[in-house]
Protein backbone atom coordinates (compact mmCIF):
# COMPACT_ATOMS: atom_id res chain seq x y z
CA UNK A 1 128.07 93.85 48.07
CA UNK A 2 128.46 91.46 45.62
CA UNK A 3 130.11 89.48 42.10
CA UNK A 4 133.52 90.90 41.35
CA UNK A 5 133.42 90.59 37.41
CA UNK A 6 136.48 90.32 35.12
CA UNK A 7 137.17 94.05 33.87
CA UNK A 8 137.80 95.11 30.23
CA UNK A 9 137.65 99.10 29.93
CA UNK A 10 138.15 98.50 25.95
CA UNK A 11 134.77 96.96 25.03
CA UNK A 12 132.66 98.42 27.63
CA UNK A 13 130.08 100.27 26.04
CA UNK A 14 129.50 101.96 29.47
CA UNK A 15 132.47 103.73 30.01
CA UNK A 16 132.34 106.90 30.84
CA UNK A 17 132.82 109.19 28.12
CA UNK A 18 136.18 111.04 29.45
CA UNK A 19 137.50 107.46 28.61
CA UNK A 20 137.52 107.89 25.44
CA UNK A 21 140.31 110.26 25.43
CA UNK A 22 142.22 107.17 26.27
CA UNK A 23 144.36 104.68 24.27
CA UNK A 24 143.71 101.08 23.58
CA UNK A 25 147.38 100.13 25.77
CA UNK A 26 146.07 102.95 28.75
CA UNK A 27 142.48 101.38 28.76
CA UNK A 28 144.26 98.19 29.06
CA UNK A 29 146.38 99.49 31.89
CA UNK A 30 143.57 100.37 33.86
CA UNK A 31 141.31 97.34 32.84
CA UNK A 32 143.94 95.46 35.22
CA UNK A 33 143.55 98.18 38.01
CA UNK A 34 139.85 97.84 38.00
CA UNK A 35 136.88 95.47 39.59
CA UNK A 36 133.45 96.00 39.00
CA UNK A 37 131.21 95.48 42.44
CA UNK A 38 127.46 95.57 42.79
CA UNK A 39 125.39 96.69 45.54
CA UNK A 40 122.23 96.09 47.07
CA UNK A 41 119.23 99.22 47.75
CA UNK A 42 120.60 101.55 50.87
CA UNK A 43 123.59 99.84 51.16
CA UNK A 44 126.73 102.24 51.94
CA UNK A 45 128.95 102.37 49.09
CA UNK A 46 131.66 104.79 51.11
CA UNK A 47 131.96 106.71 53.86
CA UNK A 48 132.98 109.82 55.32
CA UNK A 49 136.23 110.03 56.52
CA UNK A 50 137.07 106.91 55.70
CA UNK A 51 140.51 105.52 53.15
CA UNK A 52 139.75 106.12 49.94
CA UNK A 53 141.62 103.33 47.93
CA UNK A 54 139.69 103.72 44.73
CA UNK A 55 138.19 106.05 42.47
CA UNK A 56 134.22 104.65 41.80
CA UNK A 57 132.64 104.85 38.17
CA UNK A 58 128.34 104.22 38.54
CA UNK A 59 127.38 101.91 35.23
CA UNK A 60 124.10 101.68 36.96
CA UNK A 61 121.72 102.65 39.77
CA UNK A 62 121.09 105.54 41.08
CA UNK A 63 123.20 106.91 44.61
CA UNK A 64 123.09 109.44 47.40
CA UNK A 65 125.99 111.70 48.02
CA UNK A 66 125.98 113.15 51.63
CA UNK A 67 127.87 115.10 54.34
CA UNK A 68 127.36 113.54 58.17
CA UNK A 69 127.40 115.65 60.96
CA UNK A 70 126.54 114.42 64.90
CA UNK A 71 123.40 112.81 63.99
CA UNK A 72 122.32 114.32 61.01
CA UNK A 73 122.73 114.35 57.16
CA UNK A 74 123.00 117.01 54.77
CA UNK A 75 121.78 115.54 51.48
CA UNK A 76 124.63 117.53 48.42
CA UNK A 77 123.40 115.71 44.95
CA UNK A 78 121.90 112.36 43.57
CA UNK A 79 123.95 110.99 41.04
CA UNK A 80 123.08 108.83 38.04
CA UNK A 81 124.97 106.56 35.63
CA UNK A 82 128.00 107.66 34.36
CA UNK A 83 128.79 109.55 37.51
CA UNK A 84 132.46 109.42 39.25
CA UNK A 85 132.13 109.38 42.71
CA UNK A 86 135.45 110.24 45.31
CA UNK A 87 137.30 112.49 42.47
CA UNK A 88 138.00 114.85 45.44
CA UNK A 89 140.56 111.80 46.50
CA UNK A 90 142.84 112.49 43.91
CA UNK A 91 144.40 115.11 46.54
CA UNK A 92 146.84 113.55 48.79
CA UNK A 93 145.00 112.68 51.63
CA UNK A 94 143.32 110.29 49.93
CA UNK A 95 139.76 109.78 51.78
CA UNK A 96 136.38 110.11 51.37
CA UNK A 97 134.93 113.50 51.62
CA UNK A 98 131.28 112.60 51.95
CA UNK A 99 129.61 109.47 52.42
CA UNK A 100 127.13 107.60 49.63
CA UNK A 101 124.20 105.12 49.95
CA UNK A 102 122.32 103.49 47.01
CA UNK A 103 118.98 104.11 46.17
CA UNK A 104 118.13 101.23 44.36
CA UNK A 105 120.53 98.11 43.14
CA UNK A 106 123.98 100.24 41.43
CA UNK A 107 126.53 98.68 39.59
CA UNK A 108 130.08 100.18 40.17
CA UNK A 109 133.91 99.83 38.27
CA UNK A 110 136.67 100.15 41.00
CA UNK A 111 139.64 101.71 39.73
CA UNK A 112 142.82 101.90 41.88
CA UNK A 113 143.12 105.57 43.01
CA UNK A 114 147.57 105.37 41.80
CA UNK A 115 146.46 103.74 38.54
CA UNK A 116 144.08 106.62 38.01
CA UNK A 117 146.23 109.49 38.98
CA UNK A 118 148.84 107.64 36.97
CA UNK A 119 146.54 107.73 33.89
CA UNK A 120 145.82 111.90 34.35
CA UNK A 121 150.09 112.31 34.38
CA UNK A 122 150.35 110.73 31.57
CA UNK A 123 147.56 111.86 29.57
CA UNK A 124 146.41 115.57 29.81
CA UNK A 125 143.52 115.43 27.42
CA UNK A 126 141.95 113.10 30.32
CA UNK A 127 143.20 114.84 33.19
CA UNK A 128 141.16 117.97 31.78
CA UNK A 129 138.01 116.02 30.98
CA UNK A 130 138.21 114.25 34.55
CA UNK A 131 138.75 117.72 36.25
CA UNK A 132 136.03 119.34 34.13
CA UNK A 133 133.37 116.58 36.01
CA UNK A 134 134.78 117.76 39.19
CA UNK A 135 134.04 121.06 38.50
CA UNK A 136 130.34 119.88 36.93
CA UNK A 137 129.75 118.71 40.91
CA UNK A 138 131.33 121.45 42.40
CA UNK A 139 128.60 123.80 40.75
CA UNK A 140 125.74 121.74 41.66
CA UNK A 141 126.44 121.85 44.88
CA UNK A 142 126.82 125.27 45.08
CA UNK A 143 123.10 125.28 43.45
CA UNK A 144 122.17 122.79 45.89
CA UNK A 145 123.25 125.28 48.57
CA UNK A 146 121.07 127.84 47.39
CA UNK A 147 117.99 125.88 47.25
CA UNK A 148 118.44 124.73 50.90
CA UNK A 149 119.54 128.35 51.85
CA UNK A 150 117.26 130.63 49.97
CA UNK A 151 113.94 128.64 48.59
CA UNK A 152 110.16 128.18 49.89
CA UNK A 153 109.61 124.55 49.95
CA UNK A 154 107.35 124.91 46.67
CA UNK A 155 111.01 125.49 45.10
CA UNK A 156 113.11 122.64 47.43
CA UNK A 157 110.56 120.39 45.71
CA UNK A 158 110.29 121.76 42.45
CA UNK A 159 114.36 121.34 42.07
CA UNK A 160 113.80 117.65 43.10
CA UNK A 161 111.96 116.93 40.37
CA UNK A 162 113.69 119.06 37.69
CA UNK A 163 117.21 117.24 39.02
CA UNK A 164 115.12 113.71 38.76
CA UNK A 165 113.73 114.61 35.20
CA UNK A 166 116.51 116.87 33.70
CA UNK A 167 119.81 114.84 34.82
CA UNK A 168 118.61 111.31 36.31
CA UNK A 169 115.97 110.15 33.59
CA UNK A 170 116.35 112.67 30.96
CA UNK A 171 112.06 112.13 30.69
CA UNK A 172 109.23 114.31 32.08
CA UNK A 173 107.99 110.87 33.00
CA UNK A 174 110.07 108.82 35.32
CA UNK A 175 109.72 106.16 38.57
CA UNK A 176 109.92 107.66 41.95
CA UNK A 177 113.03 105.59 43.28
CA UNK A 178 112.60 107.48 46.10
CA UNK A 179 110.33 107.15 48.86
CA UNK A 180 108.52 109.69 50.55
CA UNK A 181 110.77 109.61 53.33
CA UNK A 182 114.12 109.67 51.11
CA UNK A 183 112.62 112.87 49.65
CA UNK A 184 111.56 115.01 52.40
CA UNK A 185 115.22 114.05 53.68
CA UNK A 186 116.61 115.98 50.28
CA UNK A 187 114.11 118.38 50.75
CA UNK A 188 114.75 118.83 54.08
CA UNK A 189 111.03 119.31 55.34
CA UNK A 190 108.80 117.08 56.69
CA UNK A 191 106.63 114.30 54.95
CA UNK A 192 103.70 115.55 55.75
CA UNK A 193 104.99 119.15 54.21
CA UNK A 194 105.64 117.25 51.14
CA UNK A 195 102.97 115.45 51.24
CA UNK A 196 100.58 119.11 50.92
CA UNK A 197 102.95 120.43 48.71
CA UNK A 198 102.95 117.64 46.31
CA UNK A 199 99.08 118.12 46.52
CA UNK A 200 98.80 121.46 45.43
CA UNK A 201 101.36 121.21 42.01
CA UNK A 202 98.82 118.05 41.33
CA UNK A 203 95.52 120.77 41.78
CA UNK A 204 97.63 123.04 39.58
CA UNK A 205 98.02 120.61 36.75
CA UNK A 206 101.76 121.08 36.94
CA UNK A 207 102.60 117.35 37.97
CA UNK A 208 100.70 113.99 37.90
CA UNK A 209 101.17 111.09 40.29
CA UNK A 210 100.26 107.52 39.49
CA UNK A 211 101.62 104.92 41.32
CA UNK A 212 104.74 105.13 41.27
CA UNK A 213 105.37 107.23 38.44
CA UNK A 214 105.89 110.75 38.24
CA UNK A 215 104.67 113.15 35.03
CA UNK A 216 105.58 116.61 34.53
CA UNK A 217 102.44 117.95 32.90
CA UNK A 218 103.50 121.90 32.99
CA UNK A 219 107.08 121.80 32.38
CA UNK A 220 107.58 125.78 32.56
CA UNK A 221 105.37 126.60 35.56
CA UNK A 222 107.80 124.06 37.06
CA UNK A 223 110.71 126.16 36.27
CA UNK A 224 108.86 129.27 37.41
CA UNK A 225 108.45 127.71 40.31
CA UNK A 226 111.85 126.78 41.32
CA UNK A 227 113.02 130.16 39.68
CA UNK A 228 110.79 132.68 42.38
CA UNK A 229 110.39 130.24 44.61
């Protein structure tokens, strides 16, 4: 972890949108409550379990969320910029629910978890657009369970890369952050699974691999695919 910088929630132009239900004096109020941290790739930003004294805002990067359980991990969502992370904190025991890792260098605003709560009493027009991103994650995991539940691994995959295009880079041409070991771990199959599977949607013409850039080339057979598969 590293720089604390000197908040100001009124001229960031990477607030998160639910701020802007906010007044000039309650963005001020919660500029003082805040610090903005950054982290280095795979380094833990919380953990399970653990005091939750802030609620977390991503500006930038790209993060993890995941459940731990004896010694392994079940892999709920990535989450881009403009993400809240530790929402479910609000309630009063006030600790981390799941535990998140970076997946390349993320830039994060600290807000004091009273402050915050503070803000939602006062304010219900933010309380409902905070609550309505809670809900947003509560429905992707429950889409996230049925992948891992009920899909082929041609459909675990093809999710991946929907979630990666659709909601992380808004492009059908993006990086792979992730190595081939971070994705068979959200996948939940082996590498060398992956590894055949991402073979045969390149034969297909539905995806090209360069590098280390991914292209969707055949976005609908990529739906179909995670659709019936």
């Amino acid at each position: 972890m590293a720089n604390l910088l000197k908040p100001d929630c009124i001229n960031c132009l990477c607030k998160s949108s639910c701020f802007h239900e906010l007044s000039d004096e309650e963005l001020e109020f919660i500029s003082k409550r805040r610090v903005e941290v950054t982290y280095k790739n795979k380094e833990t930003i919380c953990k399970q379990g653990a005091f939750a004294p802030h609620i977390m805002y991503l500006k930038e990067g790209l993060v993890k969320v995941y459940l731990e359980h004896q010694d392994r991990n079940l892999i709920l969502c990535l989450e881009p910029p403009g993400t809240f992370l530790g929402l479910e904190s609000l309630a009063q025991d006030k600790i981390f629910h799941y535990s998140c890792v970076t997946y390349k260098h993320s830039s994060f605003c600290l807000f004091e978890i009273d402050a915050f709560k503070e803000l939602m009493e006062r304010n219900a027009k933010f309380a409902t657009r905070i609550y309505g991103e809670l809900n947003e994650r509560i429905v992707r995991v429950y889409d996230r369970m049925l992948t891992l539940t009920q899909k082929q691994v041609h459909g675990r995959v093809a999710d991946i890369l929907r979630c990666l295009s659709e909601r992380i880079y808004k492009s059908n041409e993006f990086p792979m952050t992730l190595t081939r070991k971070d994705f068979s771990e959200i996948t939940v199959m082996s590498v060398e699974t992956l590894s055949r599977v991402f073979k045969e949607l390149k034969d297909e013409g539905i995806v090209e691999l360069e590098g280390k850039t991914v292209r969707i080339l055949d976005v609908d057979k990529l739906h179909q695919i995670s659709r019936t598969s």
